[in-house]
N, C-alpha and C. Protein backbone atom coordinates (compact mmCIF):
# COMPACT_ATOMS: atom_id res chain seq x y z
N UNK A 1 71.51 1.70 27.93
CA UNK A 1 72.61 0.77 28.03
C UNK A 1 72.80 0.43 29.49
N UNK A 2 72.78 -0.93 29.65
CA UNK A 2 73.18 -1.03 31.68
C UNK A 2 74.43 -1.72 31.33
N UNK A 3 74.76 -1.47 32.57
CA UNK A 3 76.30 -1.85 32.72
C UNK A 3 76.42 -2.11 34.47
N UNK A 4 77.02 -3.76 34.05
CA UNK A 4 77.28 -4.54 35.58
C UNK A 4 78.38 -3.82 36.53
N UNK A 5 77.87 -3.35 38.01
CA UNK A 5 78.58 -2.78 38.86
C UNK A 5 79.58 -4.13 39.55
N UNK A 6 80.46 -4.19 39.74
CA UNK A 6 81.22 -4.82 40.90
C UNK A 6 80.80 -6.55 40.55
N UNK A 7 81.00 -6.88 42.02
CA UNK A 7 80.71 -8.84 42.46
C UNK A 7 79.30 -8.94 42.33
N UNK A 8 78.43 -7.95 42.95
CA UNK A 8 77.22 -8.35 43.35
C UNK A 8 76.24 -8.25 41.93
N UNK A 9 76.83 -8.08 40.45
CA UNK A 9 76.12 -8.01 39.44
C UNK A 9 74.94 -6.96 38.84
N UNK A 10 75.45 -5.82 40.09
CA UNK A 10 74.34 -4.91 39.66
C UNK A 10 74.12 -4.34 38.68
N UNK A 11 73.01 -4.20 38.16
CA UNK A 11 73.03 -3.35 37.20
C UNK A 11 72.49 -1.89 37.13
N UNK A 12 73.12 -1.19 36.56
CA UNK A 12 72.70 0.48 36.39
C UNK A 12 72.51 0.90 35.08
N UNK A 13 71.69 1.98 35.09
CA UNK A 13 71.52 2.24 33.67
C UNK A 13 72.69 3.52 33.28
N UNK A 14 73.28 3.19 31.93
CA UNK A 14 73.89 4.43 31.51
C UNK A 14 73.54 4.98 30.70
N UNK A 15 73.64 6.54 30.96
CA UNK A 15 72.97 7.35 30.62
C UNK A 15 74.16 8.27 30.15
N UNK A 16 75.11 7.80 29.80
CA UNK A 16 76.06 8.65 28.83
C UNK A 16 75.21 9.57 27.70
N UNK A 17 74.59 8.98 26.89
CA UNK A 17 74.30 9.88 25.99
C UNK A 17 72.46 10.39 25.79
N UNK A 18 72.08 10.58 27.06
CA UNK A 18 70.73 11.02 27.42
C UNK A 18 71.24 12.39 27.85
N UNK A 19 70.79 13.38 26.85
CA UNK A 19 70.41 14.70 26.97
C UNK A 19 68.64 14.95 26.48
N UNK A 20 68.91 16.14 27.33
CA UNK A 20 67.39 16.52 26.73
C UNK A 20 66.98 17.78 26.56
N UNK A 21 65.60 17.79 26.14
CA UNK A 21 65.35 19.06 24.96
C UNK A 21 64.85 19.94 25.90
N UNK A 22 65.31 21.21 26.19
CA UNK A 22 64.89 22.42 27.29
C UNK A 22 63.47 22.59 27.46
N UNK A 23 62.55 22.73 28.65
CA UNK A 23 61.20 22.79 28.57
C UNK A 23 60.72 23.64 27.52
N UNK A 24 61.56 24.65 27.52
CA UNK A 24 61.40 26.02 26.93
C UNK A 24 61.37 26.24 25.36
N UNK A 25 61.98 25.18 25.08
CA UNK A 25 62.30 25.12 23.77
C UNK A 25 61.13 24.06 23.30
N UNK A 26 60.61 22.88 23.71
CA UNK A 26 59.64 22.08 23.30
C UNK A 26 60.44 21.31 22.12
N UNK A 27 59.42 20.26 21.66
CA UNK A 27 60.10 18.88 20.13
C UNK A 27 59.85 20.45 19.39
N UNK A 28 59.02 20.63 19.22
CA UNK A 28 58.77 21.44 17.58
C UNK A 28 59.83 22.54 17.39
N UNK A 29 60.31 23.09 18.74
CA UNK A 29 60.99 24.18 18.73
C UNK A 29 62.45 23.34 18.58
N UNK A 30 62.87 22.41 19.13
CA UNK A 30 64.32 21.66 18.91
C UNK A 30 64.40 21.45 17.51
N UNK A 31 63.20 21.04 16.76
CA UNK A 31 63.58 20.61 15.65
C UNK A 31 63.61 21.15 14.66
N UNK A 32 62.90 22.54 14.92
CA UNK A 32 62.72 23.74 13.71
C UNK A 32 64.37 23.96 14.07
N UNK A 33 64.77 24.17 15.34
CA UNK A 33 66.29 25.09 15.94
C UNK A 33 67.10 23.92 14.82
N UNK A 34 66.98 22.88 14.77
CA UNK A 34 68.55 21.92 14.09
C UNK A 34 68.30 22.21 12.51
N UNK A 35 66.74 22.17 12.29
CA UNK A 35 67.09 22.42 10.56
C UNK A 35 67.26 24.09 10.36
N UNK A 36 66.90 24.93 11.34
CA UNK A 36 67.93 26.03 10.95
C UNK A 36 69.14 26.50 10.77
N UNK A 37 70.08 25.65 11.40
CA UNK A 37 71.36 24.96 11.71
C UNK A 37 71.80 24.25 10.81
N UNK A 38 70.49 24.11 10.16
CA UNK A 38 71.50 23.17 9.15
C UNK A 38 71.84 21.96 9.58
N UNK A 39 71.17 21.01 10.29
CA UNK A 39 72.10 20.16 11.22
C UNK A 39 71.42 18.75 10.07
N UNK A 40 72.65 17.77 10.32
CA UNK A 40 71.76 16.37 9.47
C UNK A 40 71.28 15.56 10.49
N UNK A 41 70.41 15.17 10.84
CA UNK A 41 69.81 14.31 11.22
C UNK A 41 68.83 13.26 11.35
N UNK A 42 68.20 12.58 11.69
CA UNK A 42 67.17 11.77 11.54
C UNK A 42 66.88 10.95 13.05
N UNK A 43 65.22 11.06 13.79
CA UNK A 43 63.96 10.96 14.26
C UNK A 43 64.53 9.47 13.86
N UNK A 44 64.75 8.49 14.91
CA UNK A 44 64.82 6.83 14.37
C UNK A 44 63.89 6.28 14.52
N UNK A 45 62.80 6.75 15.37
CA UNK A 45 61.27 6.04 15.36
C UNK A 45 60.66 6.66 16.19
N UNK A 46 59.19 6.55 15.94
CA UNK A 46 58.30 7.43 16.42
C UNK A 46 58.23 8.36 16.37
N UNK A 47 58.90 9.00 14.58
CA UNK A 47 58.40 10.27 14.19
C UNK A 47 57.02 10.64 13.93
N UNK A 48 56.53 9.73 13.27
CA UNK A 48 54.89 9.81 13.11
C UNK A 48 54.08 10.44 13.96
N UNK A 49 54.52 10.46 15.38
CA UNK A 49 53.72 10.84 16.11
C UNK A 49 54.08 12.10 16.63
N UNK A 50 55.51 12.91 16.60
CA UNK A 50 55.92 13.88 16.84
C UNK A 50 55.07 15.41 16.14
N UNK A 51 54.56 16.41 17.06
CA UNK A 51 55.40 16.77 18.32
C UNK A 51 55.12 15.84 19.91
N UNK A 52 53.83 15.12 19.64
CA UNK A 52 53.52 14.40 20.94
C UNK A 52 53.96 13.75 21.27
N UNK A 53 55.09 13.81 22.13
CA UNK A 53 55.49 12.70 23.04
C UNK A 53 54.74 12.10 24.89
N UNK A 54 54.56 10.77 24.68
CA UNK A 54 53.79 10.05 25.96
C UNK A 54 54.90 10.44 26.68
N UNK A 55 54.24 10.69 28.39
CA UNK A 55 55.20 11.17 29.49
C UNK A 55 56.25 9.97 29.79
N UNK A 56 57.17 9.95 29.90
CA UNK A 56 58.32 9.22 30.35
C UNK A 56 59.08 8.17 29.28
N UNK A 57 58.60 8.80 27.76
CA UNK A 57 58.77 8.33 27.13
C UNK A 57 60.48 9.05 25.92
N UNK A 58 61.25 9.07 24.97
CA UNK A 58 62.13 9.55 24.74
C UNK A 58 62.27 9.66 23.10
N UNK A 59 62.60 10.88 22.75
CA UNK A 59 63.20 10.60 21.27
C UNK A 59 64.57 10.18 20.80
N UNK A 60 64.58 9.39 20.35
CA UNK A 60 66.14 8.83 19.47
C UNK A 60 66.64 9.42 17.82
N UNK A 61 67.39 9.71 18.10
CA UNK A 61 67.92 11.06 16.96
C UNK A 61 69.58 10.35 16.92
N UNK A 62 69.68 10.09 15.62
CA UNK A 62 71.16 9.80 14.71
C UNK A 62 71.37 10.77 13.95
N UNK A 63 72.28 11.62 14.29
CA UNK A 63 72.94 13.00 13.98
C UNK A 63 74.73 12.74 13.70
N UNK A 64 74.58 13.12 12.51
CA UNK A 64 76.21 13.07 11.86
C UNK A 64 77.37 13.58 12.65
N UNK A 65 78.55 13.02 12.63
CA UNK A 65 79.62 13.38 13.67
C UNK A 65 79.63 14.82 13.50
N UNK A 66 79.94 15.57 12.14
CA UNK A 66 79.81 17.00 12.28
C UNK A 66 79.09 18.26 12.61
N UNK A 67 77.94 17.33 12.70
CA UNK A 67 76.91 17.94 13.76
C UNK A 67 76.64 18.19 14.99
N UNK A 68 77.48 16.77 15.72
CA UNK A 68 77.54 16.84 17.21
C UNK A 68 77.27 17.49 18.21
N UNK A 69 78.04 18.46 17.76
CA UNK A 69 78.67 19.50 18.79
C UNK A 69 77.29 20.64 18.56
N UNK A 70 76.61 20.98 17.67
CA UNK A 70 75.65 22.32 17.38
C UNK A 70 74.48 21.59 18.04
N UNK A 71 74.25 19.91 18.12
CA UNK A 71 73.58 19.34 19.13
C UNK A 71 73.50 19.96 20.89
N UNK A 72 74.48 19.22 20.78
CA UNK A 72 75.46 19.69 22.42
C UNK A 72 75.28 21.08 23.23
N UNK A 73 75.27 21.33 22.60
CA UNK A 73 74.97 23.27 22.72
C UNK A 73 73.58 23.43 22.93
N UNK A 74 72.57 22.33 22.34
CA UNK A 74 71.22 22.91 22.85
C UNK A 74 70.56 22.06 23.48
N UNK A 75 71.25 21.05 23.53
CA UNK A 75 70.46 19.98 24.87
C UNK A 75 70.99 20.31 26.14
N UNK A 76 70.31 20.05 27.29
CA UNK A 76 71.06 19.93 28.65
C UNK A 76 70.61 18.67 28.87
N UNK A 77 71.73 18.52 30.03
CA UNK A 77 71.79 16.83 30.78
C UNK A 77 70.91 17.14 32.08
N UNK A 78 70.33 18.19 32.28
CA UNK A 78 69.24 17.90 33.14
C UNK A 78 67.92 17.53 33.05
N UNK A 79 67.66 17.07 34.46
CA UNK A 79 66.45 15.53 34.29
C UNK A 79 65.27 16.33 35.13
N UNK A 80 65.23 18.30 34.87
CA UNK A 80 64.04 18.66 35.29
C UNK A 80 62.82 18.63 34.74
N UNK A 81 61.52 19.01 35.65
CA UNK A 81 60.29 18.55 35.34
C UNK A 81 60.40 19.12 33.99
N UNK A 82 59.80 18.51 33.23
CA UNK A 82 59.14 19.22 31.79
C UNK A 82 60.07 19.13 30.82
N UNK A 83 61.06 18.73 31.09
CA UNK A 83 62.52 18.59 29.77
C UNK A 83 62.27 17.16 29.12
N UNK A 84 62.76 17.36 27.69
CA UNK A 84 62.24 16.11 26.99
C UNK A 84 63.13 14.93 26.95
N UNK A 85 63.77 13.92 27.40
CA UNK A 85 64.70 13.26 27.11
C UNK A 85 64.88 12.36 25.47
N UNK A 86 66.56 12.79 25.37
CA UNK A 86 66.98 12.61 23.92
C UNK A 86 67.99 11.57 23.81
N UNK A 87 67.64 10.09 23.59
CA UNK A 87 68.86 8.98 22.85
C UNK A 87 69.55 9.50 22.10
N UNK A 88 71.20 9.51 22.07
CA UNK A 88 71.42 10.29 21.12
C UNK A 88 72.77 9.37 20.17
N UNK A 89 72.70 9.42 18.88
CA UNK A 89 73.41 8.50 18.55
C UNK A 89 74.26 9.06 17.09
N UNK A 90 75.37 8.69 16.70
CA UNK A 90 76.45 9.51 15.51
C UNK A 90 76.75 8.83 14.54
N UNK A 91 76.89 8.78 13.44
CA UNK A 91 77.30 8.25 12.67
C UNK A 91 78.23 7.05 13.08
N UNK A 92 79.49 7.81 13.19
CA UNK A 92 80.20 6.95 13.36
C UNK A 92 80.70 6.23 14.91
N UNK A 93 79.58 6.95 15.99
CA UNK A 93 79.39 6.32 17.39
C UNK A 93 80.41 7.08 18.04
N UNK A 94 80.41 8.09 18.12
CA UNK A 94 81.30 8.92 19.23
C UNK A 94 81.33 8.81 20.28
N UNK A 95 82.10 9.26 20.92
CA UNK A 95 81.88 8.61 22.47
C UNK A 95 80.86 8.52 23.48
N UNK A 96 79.84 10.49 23.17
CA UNK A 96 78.74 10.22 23.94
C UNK A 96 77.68 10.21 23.01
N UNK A 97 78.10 9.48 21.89
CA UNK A 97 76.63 8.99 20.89
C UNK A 97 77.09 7.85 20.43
N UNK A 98 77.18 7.03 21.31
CA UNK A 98 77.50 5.80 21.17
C UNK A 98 76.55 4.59 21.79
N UNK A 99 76.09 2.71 21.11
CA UNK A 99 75.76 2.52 21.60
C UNK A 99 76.08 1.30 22.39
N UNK A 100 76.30 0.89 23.66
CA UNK A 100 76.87 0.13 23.78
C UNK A 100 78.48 0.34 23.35
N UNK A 101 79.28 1.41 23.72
CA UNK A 101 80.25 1.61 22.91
C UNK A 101 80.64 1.52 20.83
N UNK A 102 79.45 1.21 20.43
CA UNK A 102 80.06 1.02 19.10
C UNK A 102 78.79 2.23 18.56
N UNK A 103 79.08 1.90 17.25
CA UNK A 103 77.75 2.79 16.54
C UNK A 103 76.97 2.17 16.61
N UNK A 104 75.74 2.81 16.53
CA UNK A 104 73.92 2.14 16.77
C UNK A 104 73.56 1.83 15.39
N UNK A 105 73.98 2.16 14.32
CA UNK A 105 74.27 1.51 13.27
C UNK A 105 74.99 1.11 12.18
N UNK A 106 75.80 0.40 11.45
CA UNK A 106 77.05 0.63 10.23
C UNK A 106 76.92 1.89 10.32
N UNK A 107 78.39 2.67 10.52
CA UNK A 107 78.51 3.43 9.59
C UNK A 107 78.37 3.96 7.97
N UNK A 108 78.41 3.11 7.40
CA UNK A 108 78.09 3.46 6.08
C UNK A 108 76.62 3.02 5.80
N UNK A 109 75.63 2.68 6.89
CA UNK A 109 74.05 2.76 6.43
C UNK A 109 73.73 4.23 7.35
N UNK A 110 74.08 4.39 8.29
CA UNK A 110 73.98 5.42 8.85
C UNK A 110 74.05 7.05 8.32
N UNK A 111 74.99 7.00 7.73
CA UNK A 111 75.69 8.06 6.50
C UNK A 111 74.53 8.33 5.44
């Protein structure tokens, strides 16, 4: 999402809801960790190719509001070497799974 700074029209990228997946933990290990959890979610594209992700590239994951938080807990917002970066988006578009401020999709297709 960018968003215009000031007069001079700049733009920056926001990165409200870019967390990412611990080196340590790896895709296969994040994603075995959420369905042990129990967590609902859904891979919005470029599951096919998972666990391989191209370098500088990101997974996008729509995870139910009541899930949020068991998310939250295992991503960090740091941007060190080897951590995977995660779009992250809610049902019903929470504040930091939101896109563009609204939901990234109807709520009730999302659901």
């Amino acid at each position: 999402m960018w968003v215009s700074v000031g007069k001079s029209r700049k733009y920056i990228l926001n990165k409200q809801n870019k967390r990412h997946i611990p080196r340590s933990l790896g895709v296969d290990g994040f994603l075995n960790l959420l369905n042990k959890k129990n967590c609902r979610y859904v891979v919005i594209r470029w599951f096919d190719e998972l666990p391989k992700i191209e370098y500088g590239e990101d997974i996008d994951i729509l995870v139910h509001d009541d899930d949020a938080e068991v998310v939250d807990k295992i991503l960090v917002r740091s941007t060190r070497k080897g951590t995977i970066p995660c779009g992250l988006y809610s049902v019903s578009g929470l504040s930091s799974y939101a896109y563009r401020g609204i939901a990234y999709y109807p709520p009730y297709i999302a659901e």
